[in-house]
C-alpha atoms as a PDB file:
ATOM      1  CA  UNK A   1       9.863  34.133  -8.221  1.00  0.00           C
ATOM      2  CA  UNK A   2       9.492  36.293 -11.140  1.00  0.00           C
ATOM      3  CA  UNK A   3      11.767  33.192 -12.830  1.00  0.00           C
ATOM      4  CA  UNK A   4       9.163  30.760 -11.951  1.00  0.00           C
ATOM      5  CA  UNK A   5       6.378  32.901 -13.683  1.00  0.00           C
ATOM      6  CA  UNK A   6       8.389  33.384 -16.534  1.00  0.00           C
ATOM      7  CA  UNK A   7       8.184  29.696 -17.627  1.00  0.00           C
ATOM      8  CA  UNK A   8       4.467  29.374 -17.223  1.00  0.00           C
ATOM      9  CA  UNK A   9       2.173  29.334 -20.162  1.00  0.00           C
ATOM     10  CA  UNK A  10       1.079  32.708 -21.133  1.00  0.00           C
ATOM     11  CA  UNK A  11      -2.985  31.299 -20.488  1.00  0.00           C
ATOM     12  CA  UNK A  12      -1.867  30.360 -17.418  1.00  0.00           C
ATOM     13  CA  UNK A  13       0.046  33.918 -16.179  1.00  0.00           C
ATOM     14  CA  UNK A  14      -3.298  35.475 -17.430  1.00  0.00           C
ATOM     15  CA  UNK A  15      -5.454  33.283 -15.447  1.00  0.00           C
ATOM     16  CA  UNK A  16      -3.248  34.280 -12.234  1.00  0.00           C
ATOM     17  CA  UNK A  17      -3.056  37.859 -12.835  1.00  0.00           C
ATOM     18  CA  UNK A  18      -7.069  37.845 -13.502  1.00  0.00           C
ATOM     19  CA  UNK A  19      -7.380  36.246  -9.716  1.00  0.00           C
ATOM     20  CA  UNK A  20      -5.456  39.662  -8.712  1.00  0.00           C
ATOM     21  CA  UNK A  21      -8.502  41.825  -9.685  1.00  0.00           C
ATOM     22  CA  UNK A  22     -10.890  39.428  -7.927  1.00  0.00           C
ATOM     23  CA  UNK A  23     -10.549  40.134  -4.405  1.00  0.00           C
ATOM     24  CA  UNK A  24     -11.365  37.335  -1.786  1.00  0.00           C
ATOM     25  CA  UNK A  25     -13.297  37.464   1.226  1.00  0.00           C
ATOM     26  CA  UNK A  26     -11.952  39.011   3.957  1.00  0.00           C
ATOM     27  CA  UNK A  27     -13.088  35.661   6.632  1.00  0.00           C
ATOM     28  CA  UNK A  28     -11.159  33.467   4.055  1.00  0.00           C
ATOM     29  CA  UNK A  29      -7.666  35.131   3.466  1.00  0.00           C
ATOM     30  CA  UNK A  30      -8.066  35.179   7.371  1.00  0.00           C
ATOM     31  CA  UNK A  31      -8.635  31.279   7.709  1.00  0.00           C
ATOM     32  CA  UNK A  32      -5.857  30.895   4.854  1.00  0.00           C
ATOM     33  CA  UNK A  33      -3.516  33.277   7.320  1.00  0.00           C
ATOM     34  CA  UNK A  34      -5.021  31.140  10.191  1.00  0.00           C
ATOM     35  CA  UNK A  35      -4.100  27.885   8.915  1.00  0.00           C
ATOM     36  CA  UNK A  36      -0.743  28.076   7.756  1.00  0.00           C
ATOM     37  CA  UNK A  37       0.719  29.947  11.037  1.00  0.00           C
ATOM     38  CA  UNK A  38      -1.281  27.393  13.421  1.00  0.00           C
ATOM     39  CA  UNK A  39       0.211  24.753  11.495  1.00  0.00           C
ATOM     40  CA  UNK A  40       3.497  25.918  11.315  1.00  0.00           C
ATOM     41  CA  UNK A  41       3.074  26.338  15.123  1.00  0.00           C
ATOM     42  CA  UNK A  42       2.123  22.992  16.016  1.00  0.00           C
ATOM     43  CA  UNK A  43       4.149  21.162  13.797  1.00  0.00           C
ATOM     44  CA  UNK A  44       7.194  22.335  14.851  1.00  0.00           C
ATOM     45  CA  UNK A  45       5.879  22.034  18.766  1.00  0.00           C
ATOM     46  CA  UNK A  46       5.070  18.158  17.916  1.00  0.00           C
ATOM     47  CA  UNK A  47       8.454  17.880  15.823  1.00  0.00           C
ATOM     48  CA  UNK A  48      10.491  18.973  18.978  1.00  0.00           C
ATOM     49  CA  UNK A  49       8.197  16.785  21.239  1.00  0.00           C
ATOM     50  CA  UNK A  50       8.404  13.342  19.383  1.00  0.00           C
ATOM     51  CA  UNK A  51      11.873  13.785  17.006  1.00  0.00           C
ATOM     52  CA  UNK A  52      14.113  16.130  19.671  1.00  0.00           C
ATOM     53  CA  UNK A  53      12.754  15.024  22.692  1.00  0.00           C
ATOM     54  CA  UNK A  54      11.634  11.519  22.770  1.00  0.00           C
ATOM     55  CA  UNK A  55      13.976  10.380  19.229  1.00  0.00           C
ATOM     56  CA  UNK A  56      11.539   9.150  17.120  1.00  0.00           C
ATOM     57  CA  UNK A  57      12.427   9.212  13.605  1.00  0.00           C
ATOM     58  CA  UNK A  58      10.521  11.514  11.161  1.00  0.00           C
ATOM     59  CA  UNK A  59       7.251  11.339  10.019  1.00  0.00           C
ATOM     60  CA  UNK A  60       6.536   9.756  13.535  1.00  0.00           C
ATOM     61  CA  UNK A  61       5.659  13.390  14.582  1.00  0.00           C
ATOM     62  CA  UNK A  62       3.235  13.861  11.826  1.00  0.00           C
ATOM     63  CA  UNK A  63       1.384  10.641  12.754  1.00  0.00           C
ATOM     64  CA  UNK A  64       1.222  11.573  16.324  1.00  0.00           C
ATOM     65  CA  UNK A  65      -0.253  15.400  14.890  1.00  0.00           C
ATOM     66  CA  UNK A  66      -2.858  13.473  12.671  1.00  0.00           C
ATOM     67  CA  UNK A  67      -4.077  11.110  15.270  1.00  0.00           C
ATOM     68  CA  UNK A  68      -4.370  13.837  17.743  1.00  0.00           C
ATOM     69  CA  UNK A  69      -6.341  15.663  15.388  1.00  0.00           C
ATOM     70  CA  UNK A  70      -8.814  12.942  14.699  1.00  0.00           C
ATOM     71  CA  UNK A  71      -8.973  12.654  18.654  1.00  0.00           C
ATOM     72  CA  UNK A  72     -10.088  16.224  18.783  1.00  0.00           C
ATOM     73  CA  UNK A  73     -12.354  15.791  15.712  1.00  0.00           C
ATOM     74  CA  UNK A  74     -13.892  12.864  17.798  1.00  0.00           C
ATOM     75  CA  UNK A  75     -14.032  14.788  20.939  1.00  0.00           C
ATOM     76  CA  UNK A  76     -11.840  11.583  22.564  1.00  0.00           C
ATOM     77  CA  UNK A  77     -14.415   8.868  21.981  1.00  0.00           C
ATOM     78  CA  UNK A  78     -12.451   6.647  18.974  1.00  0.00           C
ATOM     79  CA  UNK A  79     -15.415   4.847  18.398  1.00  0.00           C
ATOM     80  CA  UNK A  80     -17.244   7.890  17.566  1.00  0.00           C
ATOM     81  CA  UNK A  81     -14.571   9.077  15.206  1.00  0.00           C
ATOM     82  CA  UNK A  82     -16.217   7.664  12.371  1.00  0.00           C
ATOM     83  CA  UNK A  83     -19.313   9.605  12.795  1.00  0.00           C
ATOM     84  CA  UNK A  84     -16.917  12.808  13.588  1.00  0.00           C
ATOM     85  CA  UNK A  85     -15.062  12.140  10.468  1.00  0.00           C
ATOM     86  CA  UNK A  86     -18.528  12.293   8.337  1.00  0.00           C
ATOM     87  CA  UNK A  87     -19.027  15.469  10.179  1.00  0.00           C
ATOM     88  CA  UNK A  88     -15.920  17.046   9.420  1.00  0.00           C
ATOM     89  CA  UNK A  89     -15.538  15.788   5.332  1.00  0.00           C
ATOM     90  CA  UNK A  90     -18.987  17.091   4.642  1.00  0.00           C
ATOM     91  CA  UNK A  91     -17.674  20.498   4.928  1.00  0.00           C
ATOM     92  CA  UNK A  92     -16.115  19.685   1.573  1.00  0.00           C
ATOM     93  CA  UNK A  93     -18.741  20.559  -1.218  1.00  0.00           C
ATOM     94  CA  UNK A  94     -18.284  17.591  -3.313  1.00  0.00           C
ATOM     95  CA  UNK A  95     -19.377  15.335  -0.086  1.00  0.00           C
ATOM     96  CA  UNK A  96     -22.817  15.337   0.971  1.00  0.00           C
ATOM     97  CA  UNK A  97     -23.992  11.794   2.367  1.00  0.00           C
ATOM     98  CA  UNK A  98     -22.426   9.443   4.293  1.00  0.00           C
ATOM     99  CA  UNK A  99     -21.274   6.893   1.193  1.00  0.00           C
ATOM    100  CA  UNK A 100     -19.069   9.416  -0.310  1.00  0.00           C
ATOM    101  CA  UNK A 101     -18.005  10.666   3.221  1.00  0.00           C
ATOM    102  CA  UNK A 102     -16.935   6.813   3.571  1.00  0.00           C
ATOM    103  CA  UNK A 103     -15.105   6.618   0.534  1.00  0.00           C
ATOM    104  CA  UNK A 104     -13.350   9.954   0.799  1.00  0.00           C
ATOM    105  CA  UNK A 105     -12.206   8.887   4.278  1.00  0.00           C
ATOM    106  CA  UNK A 106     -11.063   5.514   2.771  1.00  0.00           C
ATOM    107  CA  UNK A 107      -8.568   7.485   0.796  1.00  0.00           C
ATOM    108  CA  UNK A 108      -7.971   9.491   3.471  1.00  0.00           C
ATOM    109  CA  UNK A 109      -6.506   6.539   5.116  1.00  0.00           C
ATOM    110  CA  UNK A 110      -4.265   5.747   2.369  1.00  0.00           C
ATOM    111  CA  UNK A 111      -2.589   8.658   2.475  1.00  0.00           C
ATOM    112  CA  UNK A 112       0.251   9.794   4.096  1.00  0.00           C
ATOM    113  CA  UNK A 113       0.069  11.256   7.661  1.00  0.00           C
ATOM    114  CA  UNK A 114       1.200  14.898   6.345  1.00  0.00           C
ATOM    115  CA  UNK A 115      -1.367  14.675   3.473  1.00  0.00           C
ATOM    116  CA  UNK A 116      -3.854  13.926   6.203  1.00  0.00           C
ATOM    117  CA  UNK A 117      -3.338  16.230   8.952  1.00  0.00           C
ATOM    118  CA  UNK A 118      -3.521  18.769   6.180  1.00  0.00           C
ATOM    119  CA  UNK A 119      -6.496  17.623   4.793  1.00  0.00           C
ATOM    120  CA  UNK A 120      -8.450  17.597   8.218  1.00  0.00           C
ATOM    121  CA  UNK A 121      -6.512  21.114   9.388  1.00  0.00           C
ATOM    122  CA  UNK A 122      -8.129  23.015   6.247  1.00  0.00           C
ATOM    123  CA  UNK A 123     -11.593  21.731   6.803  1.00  0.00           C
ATOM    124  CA  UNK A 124     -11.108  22.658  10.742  1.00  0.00           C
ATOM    125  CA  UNK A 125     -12.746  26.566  11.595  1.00  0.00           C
ATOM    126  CA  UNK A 126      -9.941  28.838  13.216  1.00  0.00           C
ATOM    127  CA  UNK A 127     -11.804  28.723  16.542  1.00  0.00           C
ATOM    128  CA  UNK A 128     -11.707  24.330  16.356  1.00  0.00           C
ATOM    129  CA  UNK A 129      -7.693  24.792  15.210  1.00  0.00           C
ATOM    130  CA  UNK A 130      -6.594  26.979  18.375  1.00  0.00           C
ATOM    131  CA  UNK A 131      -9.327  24.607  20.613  1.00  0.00           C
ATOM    132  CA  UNK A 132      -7.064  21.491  19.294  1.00  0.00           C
ATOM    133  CA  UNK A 133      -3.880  22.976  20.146  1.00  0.00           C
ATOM    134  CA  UNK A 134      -5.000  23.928  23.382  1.00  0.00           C
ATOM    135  CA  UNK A 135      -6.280  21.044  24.522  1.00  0.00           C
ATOM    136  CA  UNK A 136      -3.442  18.726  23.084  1.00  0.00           C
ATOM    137  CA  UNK A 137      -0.327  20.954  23.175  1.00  0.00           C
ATOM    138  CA  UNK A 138      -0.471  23.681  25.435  1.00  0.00           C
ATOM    139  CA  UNK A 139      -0.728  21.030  28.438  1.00  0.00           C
ATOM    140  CA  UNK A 140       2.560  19.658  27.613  1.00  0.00           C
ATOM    141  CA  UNK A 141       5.204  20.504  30.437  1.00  0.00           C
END
């Protein structure tokens, strides 16, 4: 690590370390913990369910994971998933009316499915995370 660090810029180092003395919020560093071991955890459940189990061939279990998580987003209803996306992308602050929503999703869509699902599973709350992965993974037998 210290390796890594070591070939940075000096500005840059100092513009790390001064993010040290600046101490975040103690609901985000949750939500960062939050996100990266629910992700973890479901993307490994959906890698054994759709590579080990049922032999797809990789990213087919990330495609599965991102259209399950616009099926949650969109509470089911596909043809209200539009509307749920707008809901969802406005949480970013540089969207704020449905034209930009539109065009952010439209790039959304170009993406890959890992790009995606990690898009949509940062702008999810903690409580909307665990409700997906109850309601699409823990009913798996």
């Amino acid at each position: 690590m210290f390796d890594i660090i070591k070939r940075l810029p000096e500005d840059i180092i100092q513009k790390i370390i001064s993010y040290s003395y600046s101490p975040q919020p103690k609901t985000l560093l949750e939500d960062i913990r939050d996100y990266s071991h629910t992700l973890n955890f479901v993307g490994n459940i959906y890698y054994h369910r759709w590579i080990i189990e049922e032999g797809e061939s990789e990213p087919e279990d990330r495609n599965w994971l991102a259209n399950d998580i616009i099926r949650y987003i969109s509470r089911g209803d596909i043809r209200a998933a539009w509307l749920c996306q707008d809901f969802i992308l406005r949480r970013l602050f540089l969207i704020n009316d449905l034209l930009q929503s539109q065009r952010y999703g439209y790039v959304l869509d170009k993406m890959s499915a890992e790009q995606e699902l990690r898009r949509y599973w940062g702008l999810m709350l903690p409580k909307e995370r665990h409700e997906m992965i109850d309601q699409f993974v823990m009913g798996w037998s």
